[in-house]
Protein backbone atom coordinates (compact mmCIF):
# COMPACT_ATOMS: atom_id res chain seq x y z
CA UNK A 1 -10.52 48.72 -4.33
CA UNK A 2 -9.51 46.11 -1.53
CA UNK A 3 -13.03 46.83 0.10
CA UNK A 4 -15.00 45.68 -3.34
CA UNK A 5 -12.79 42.90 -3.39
CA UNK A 6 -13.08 41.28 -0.08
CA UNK A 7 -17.32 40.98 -0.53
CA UNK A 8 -19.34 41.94 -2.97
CA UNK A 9 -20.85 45.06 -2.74
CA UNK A 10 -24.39 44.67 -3.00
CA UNK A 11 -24.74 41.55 -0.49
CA UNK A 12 -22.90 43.93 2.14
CA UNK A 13 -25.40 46.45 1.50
CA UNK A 14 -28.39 43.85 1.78
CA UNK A 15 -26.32 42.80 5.09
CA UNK A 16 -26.90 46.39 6.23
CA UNK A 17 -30.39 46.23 5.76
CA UNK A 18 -31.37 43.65 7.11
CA UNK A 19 -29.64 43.89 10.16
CA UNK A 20 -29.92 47.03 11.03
CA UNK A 21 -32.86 48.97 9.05
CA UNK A 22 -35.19 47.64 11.47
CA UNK A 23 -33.73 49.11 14.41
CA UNK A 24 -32.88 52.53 12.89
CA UNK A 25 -33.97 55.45 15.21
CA UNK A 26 -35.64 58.31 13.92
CA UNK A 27 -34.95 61.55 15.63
CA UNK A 28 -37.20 63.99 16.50
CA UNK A 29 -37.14 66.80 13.59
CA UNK A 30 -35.71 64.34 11.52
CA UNK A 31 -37.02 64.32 7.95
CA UNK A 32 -38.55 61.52 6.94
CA UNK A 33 -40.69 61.72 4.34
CA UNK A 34 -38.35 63.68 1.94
CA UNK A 35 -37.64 61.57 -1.24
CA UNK A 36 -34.05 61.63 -1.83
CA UNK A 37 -34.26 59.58 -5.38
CA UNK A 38 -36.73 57.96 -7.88
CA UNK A 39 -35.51 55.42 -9.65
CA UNK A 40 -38.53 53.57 -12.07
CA UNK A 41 -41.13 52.87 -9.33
CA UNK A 42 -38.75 52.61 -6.16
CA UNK A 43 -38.30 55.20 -4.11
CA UNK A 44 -34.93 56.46 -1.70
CA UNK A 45 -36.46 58.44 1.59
CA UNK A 46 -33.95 60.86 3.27
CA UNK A 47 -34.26 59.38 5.74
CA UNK A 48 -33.16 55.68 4.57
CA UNK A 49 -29.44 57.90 3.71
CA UNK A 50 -29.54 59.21 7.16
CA UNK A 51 -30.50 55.86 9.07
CA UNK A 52 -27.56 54.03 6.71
CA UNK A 53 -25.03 57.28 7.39
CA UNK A 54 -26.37 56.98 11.31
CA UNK A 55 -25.47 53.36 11.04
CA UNK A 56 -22.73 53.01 9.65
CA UNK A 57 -20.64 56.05 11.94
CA UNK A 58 -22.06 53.34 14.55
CA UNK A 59 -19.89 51.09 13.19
CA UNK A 60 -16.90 53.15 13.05
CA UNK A 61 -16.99 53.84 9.33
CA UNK A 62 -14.91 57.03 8.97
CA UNK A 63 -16.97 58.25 5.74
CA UNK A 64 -19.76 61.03 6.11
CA UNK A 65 -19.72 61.50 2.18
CA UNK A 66 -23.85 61.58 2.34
CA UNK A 67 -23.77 61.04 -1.73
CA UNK A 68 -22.16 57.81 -1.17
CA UNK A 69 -24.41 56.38 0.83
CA UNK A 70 -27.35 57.57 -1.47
CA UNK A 71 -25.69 55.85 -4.16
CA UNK A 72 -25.56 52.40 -1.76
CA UNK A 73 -29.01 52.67 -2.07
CA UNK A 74 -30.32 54.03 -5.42
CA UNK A 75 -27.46 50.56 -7.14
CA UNK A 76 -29.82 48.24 -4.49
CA UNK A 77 -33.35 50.22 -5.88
CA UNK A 78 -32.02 49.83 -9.05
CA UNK A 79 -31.92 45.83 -8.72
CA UNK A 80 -35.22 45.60 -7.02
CA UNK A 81 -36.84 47.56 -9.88
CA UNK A 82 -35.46 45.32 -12.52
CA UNK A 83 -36.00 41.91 -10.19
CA UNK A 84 -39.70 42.86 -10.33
CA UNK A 85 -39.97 43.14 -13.95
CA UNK A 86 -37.95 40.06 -14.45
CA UNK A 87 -40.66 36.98 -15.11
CA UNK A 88 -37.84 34.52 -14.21
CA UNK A 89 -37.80 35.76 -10.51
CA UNK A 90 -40.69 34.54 -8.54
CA UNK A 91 -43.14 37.66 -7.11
CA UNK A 92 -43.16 36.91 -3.21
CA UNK A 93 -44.49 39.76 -2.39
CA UNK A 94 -47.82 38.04 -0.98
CA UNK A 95 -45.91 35.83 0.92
CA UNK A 96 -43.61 38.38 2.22
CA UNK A 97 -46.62 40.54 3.41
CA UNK A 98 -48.53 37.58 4.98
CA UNK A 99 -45.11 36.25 6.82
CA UNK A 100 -44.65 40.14 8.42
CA UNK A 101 -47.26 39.58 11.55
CA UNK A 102 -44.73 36.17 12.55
CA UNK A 103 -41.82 38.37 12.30
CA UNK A 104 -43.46 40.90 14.10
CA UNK A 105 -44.37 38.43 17.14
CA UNK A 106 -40.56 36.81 16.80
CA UNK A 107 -39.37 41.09 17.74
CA UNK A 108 -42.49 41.44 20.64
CA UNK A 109 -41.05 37.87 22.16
CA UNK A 110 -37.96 39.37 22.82
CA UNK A 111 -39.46 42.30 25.08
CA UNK A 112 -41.67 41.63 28.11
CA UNK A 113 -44.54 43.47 26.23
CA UNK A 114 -45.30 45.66 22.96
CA UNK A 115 -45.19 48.94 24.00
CA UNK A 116 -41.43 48.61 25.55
CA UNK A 117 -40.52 47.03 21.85
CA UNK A 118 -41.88 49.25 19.69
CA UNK A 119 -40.34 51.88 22.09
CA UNK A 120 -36.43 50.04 22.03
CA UNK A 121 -36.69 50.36 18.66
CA UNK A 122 -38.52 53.99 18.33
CA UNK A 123 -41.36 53.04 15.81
CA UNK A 124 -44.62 54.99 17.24
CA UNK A 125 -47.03 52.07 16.83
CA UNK A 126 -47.22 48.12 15.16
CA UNK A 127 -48.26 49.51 11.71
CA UNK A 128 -45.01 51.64 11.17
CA UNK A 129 -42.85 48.71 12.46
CA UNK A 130 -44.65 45.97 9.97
CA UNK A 131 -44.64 48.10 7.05
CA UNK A 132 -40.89 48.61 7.91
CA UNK A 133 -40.50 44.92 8.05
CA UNK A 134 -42.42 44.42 4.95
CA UNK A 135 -40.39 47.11 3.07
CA UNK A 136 -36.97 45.71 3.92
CA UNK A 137 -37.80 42.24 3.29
CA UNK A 138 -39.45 42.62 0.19
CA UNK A 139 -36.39 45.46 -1.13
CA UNK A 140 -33.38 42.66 0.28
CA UNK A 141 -35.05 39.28 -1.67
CA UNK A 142 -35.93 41.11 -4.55
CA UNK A 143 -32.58 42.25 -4.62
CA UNK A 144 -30.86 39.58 -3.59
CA UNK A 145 -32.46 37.43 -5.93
CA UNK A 146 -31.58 40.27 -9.13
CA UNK A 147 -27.81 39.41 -7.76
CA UNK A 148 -27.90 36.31 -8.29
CA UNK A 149 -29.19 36.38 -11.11
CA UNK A 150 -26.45 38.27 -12.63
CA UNK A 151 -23.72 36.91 -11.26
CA UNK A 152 -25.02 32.83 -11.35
CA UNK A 153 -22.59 31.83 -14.64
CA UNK A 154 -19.88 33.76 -12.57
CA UNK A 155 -16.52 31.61 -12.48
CA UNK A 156 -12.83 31.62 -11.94
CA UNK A 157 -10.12 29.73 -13.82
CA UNK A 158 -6.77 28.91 -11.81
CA UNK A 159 -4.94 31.36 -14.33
CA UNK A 160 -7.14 34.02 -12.72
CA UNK A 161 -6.82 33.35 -9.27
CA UNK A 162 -2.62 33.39 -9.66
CA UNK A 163 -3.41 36.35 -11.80
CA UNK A 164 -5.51 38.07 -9.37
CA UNK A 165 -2.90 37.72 -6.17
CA UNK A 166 -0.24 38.66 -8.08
CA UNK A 167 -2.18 42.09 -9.31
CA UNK A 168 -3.59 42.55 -5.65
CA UNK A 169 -1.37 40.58 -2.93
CA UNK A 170 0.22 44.33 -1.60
CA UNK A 171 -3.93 45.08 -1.09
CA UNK A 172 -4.97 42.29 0.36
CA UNK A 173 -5.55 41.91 4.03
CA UNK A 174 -2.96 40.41 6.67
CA UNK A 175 -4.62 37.02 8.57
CA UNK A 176 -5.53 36.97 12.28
CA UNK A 177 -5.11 34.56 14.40
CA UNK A 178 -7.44 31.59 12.93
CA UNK A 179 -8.62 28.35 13.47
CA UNK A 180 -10.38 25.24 11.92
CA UNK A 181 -12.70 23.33 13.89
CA UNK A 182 -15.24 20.32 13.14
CA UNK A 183 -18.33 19.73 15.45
CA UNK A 184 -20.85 16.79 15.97
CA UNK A 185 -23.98 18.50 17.85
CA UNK A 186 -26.76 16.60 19.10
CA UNK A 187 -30.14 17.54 20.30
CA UNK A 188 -31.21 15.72 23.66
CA UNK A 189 -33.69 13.26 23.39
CA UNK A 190 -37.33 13.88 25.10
CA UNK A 191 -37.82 11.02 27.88
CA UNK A 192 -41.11 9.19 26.67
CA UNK A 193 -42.75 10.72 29.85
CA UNK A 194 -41.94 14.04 28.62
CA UNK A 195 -43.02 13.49 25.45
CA UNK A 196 -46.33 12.25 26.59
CA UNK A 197 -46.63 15.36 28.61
CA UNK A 198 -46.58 17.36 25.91
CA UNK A 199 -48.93 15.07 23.90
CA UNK A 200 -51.70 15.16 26.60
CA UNK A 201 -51.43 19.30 27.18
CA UNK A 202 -52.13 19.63 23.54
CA UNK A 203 -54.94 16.40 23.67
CA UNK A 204 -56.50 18.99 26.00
CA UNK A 205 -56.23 21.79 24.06
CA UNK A 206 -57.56 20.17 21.29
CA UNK A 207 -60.77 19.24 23.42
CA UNK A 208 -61.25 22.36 24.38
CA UNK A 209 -61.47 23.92 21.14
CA UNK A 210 -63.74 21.27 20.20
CA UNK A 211 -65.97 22.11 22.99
CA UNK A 212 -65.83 25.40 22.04
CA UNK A 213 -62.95 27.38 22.20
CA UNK A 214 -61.25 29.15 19.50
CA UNK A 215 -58.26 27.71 17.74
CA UNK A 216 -57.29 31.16 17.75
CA UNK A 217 -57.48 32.19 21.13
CA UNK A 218 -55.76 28.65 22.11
CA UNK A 219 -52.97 29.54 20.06
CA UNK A 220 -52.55 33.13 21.67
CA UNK A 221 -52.96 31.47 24.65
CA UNK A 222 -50.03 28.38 24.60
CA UNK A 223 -48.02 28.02 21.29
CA UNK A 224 -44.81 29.04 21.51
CA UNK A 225 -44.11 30.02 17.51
CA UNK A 226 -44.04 33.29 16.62
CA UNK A 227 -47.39 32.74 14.71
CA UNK A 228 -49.12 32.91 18.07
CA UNK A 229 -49.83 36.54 18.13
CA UNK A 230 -51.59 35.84 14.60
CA UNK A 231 -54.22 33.09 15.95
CA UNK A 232 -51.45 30.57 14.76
CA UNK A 233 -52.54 31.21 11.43
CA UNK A 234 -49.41 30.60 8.66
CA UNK A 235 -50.65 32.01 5.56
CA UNK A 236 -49.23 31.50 2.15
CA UNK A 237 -47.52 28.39 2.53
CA UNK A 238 -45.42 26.25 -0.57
CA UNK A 239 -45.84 22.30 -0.40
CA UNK A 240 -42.18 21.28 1.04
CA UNK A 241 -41.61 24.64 2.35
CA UNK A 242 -42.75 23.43 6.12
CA UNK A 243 -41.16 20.60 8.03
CA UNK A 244 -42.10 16.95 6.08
CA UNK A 245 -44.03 15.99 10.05
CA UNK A 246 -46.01 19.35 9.85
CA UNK A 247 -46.94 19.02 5.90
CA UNK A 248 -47.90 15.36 5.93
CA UNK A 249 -50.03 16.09 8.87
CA UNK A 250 -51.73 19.26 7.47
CA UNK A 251 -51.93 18.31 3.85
CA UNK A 252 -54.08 14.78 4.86
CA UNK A 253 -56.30 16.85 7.13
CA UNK A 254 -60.20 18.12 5.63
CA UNK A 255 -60.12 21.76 5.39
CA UNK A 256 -61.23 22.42 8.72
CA UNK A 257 -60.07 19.64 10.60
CA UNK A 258 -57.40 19.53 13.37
CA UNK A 259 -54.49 17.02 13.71
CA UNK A 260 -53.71 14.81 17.12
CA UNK A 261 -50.45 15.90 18.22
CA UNK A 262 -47.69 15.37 15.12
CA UNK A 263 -43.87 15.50 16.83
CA UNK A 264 -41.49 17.70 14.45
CA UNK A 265 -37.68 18.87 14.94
CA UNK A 266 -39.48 21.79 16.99
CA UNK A 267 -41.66 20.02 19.50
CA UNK A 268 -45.34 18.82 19.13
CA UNK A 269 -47.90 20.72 17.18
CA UNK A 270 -51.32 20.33 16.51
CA UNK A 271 -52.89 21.25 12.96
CA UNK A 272 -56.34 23.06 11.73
CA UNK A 273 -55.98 23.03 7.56
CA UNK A 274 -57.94 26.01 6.31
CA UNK A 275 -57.33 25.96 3.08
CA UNK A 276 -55.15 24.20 -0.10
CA UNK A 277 -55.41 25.23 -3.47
CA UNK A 278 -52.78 23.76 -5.98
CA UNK A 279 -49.07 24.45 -4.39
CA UNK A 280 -50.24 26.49 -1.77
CA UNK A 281 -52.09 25.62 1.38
CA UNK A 282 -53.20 27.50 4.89
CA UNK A 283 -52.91 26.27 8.26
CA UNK A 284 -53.11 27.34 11.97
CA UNK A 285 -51.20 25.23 14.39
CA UNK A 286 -50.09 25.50 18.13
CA UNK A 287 -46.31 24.47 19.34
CA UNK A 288 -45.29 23.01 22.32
CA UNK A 289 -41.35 23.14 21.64
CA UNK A 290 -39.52 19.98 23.09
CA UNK A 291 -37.33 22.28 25.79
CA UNK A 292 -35.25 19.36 27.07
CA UNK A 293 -34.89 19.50 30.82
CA UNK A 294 -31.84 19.22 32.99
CA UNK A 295 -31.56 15.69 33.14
CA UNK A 296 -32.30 15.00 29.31
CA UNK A 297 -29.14 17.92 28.85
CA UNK A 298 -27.19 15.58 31.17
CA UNK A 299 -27.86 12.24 29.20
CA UNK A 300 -27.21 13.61 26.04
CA UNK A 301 -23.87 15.15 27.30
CA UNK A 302 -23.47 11.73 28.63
CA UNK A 303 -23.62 10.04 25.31
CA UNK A 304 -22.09 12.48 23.03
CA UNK A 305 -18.52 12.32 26.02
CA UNK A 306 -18.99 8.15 25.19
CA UNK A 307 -18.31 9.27 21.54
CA UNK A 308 -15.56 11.09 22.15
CA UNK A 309 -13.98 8.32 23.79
CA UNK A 310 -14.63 5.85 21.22
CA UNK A 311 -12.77 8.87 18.93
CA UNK A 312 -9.95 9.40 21.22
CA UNK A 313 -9.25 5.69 21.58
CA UNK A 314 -9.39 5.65 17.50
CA UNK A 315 -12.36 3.11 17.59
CA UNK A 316 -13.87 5.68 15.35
CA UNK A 317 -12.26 8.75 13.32
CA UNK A 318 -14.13 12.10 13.80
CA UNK A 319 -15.62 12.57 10.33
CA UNK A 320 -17.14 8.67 10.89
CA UNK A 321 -19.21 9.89 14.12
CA UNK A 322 -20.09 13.29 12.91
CA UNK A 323 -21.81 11.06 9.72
CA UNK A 324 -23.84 9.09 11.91
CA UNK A 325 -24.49 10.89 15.25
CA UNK A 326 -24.20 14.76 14.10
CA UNK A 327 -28.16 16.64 13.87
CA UNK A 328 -26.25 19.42 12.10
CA UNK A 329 -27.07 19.18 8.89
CA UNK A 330 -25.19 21.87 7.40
CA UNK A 331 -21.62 20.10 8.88
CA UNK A 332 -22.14 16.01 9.38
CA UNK A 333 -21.72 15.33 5.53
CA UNK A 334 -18.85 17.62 5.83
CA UNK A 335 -16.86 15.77 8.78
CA UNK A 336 -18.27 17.47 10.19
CA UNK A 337 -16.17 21.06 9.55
CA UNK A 338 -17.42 24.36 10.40
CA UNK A 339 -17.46 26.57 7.16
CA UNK A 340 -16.01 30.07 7.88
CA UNK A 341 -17.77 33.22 5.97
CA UNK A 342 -15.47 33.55 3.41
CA UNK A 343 -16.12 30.17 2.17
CA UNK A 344 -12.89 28.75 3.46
CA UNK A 345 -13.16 26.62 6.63
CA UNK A 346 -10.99 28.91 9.05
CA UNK A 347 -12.35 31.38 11.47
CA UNK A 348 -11.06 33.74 12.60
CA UNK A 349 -10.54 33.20 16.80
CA UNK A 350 -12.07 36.75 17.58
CA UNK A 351 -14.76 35.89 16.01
CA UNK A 352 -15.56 32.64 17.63
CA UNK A 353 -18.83 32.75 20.41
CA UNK A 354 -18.10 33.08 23.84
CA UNK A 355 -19.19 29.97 24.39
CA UNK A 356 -17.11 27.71 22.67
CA UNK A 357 -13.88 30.02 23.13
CA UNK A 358 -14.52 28.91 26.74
CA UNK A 359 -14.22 25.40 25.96
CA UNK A 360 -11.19 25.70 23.26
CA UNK A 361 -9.06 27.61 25.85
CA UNK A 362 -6.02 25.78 26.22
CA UNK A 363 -6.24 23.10 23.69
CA UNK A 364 -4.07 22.63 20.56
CA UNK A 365 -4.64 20.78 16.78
CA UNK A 366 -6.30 17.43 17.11
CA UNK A 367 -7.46 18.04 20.27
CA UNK A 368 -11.41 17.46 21.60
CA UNK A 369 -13.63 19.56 23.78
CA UNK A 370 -15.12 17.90 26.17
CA UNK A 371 -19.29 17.29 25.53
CA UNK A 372 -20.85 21.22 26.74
CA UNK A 373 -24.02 22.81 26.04
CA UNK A 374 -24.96 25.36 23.80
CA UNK A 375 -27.85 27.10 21.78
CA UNK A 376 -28.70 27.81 18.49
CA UNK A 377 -31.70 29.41 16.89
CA UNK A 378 -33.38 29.23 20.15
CA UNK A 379 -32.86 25.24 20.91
CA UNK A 380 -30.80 23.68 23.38
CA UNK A 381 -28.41 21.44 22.63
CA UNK A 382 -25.18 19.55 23.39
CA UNK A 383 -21.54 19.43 21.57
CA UNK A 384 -18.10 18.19 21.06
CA UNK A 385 -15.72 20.88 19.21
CA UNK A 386 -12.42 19.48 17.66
CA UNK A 387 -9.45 21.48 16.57
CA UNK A 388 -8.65 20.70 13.21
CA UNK A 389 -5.65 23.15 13.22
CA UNK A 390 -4.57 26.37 14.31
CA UNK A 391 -3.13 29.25 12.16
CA UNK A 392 -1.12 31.81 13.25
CA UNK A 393 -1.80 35.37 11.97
CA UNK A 394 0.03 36.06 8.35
CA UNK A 395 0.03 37.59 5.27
CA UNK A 396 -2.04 35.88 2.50
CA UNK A 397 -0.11 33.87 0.24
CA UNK A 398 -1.39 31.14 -2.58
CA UNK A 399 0.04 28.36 -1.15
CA UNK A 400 -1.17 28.86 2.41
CA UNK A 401 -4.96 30.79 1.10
CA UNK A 402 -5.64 29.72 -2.58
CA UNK A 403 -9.54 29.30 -1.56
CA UNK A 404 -9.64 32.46 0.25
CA UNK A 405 -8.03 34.31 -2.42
CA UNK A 406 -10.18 32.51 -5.23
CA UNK A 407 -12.99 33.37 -3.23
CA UNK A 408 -12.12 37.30 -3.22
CA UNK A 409 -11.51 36.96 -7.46
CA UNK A 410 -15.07 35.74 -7.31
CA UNK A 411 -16.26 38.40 -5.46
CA UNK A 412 -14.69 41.16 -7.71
CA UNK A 413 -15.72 39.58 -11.08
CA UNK A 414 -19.51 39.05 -9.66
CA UNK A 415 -18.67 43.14 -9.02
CA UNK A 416 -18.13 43.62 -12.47
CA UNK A 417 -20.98 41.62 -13.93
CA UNK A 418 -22.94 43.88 -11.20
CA UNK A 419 -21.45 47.30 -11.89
CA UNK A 420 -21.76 46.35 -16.32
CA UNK A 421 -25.43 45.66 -15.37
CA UNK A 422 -25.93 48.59 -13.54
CA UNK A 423 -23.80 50.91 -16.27
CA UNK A 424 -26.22 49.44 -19.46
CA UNK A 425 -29.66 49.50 -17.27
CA UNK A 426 -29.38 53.84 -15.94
CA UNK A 427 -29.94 54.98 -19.44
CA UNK A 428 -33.27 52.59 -20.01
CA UNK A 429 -34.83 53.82 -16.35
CA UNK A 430 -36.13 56.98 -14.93
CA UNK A 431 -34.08 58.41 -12.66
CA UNK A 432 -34.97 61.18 -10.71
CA UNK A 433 -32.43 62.97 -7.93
CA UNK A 434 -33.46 65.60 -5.94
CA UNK A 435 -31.71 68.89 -6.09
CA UNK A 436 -29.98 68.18 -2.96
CA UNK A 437 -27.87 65.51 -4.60
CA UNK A 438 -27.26 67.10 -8.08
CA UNK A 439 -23.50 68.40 -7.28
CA UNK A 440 -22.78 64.77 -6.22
CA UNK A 441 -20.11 63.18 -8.15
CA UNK A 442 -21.18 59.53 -8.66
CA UNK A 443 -19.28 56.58 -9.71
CA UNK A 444 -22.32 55.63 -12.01
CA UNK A 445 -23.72 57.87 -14.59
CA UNK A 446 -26.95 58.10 -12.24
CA UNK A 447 -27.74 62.62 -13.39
CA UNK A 448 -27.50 60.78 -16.76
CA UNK A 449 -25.04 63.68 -17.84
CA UNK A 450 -23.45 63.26 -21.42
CA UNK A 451 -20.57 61.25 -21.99
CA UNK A 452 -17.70 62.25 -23.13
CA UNK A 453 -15.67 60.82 -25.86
């Protein structure tokens, strides 16, 4: 029960999927074209029961119940069948399709070459791994999307949440050692030399493919987004999906025409329009990311360590310069607080990157790291971490956990809106289980066998 509770089922499924589907390794004499399940138009391999069984041992699960895991996956084919046929949910399966080649290039950029890529992760060629990456994709936001549809009115009343601990505190889990911390991150700032660096490499790119080279080949060539293996080319795309620098530029281009350099969050691009045709629109582009270099790390570590002096000698409280220096969009409105993934704002310290448990060792509540430099999602930047307060490792208990615990009612009425769905949709869809699986005892009615009264 405590395992339904603490995250809802179907997102931890999706989790597995996405995460870890892509990498799966098929054996040699491993079946895997054997359909395990039918259920309306989707389809259950053997082999996607043995890659999630193969997985999740990985992980230390101690189940090997293989009916289990069939049923994992038959509840998520279940949702993507009825997410397709629901007009509310937007079909994205073009755009899924057309977005596989970037992801594809994102996985090659990570290897020195193809071949020792598709080899790491044991596909036999590109067109197995894509359709793989099309397959899982498509399958975790049609699902995903059927989820939330369910579960969107979903709510919890005080009443409930008292009501729930007092039902469940004996299953619920003990606390580790945690911690709450608030950030203000800051990405350093391109010199103007730089800058125009980066603006006259892509002036002369530009002339060249004027003078006759391919955008295409230029792209190949010197952008550094993962649409370079595609030409550049970004197919498919929404007006405001892109970055409001790149669409401005793109959408007041001819189709044809390509851009001077435009400067984004990512670096500098410049922009060939191919097509727009009502909310949609085409475009190739190349990116030159703005990679700050040493000395740009050092000013900005410079300037962010002359905040936290201004903080320390209370000239400004912590939430105040998060607002107005932080670039992290998801935390400065927030003073600045890092949300943990239970939708509380502790974390647990194991948990914590290696990075930044370097710079909290030793320090205690209220205390300030020091300005250091870290990454994420492949940019450099700089940071301040302070500890908002430190919890020792305990048992759950309302006063000291009310939004955790609200948090895992949530979860386990979503469940039920989920598993009710589920229940009243198996007896309006063909389902179809091979003979392997027909002395399995489900927890849904899935053999559609007669109830009893």
């Amino acid at each position: 029960m405590i395992n339904k509770i603490k995250t809802a089922f179907l997102m931890g499924v999706f989790a597995f999927l996405t995460s870890s589907h892509v990498h799966a390794q098929l054996q040699k004499g491993q079946l895997i074209d054997g359909i395990a399940a039918v259920i309306g138009n989707e389809i259950v391999l053997e082999s996607e029961v043995e890659e999630q069984m193969n997985y999740s041992k990985q992980q230390g699960a101690a189940t090997t119940d293989k009916c289990e895991f069939l049923e994992n996956l038959i509840n998520n084919k279940l949702l993507v069948y009825e997410a397709k046929r629901d007009t509310l949910i937007e079909n994205r399966s073009a755009v899924i399709k057309e977005r596989v080649n970037e992801k594809y290039a994102q996985f090659v950029s990570q290897f020195p070459d193809e071949k020792s890529m598709l080899a790491a992760y044991k596909f036999r060629n590109q067109y197995e791994m894509k359709n793989a990456i099309e397959k899982i994709d498509t399958d975790t936001y049609y699902g995903q999307e059927k989820f939330r549809r369910i579960t969107e009115k979903a709510d919890v009343t005080p009443n409930e949440v008292t009501d729930f601990y007092k039902l469940y505190q004996g299953q619920l889990p003990e606390i580790k050692d945690e911690v709450s911390l608030s950030q203000i991150t800051m990405y350093p700032a391109l010199t103007e030399a730089h800058k125009q660096e980066l603006i006259d490499k892509l002036k002369k790119i530009k002339a060249d493919i004027v003078g006759g080279q391919t955008f295409e080949s230029q792209a190949r060539i010197y952008s550094e987004d993962g649409s370079a293996a595609n030409g550049g080319l970004i197919k498919n795309i929404f007006k405001g999906q892109m970055v409001k620098p790149f669409e401005a530029a793109a959408l007041n281009l001819q189709e044809g025409e390509i851009s001077d350099p435009v400067e984004s969050e990512f670096g500098f691009h410049i922009i060939q329009l191919v097509k727009k045709s009502g909310k949609m629109y085409e475009a190739k582009h190349i990116l030159l990311k703005s990679t700050p270099t040493d000395g740009e790390m050092k000013t900005a570590r410079a300037k962010l360590d002359s905040i936290r002096g201004l903080i320390l000698d209370k000239k400004m409280t912590f939430k105040d310069a998060a607002f107005r220096f932080s670039d992290d969009k998801r935390t400065k409105f927030n003073a600045g607080v890092i949300p943990g993934t239970d939708g509380s704002n502790k974390i647990e310290r194991e948990s914590i990157p290696g990075s930044i448990t370097y710079e909290l060792a030793g320090l205690n509540k209220g205390d300030i790291t020091n300005a250091f430099d870290d990454e994420e999602n492949q940019r450099k930047l700089v940071k301040i971490v302070k500890v908002e307060d430190v919890i020792p490792a305990h048992k759950i208990t309302l006063e000291t956990d009310y939004d955790r615990i609200k948090q895992f009612a949530l979860n386990k009425k979503r469940n039920e809106m989920l598993e009710k769905f589920v229940t009243e949709s198996i007896p309006n869809t063909f389902i179809s289980l091979d003979k392997r699986y027909q002395t399995c005892n489900f927890k849904g009615n899935w053999k559609k066998e007669a109830i009893k009264k």
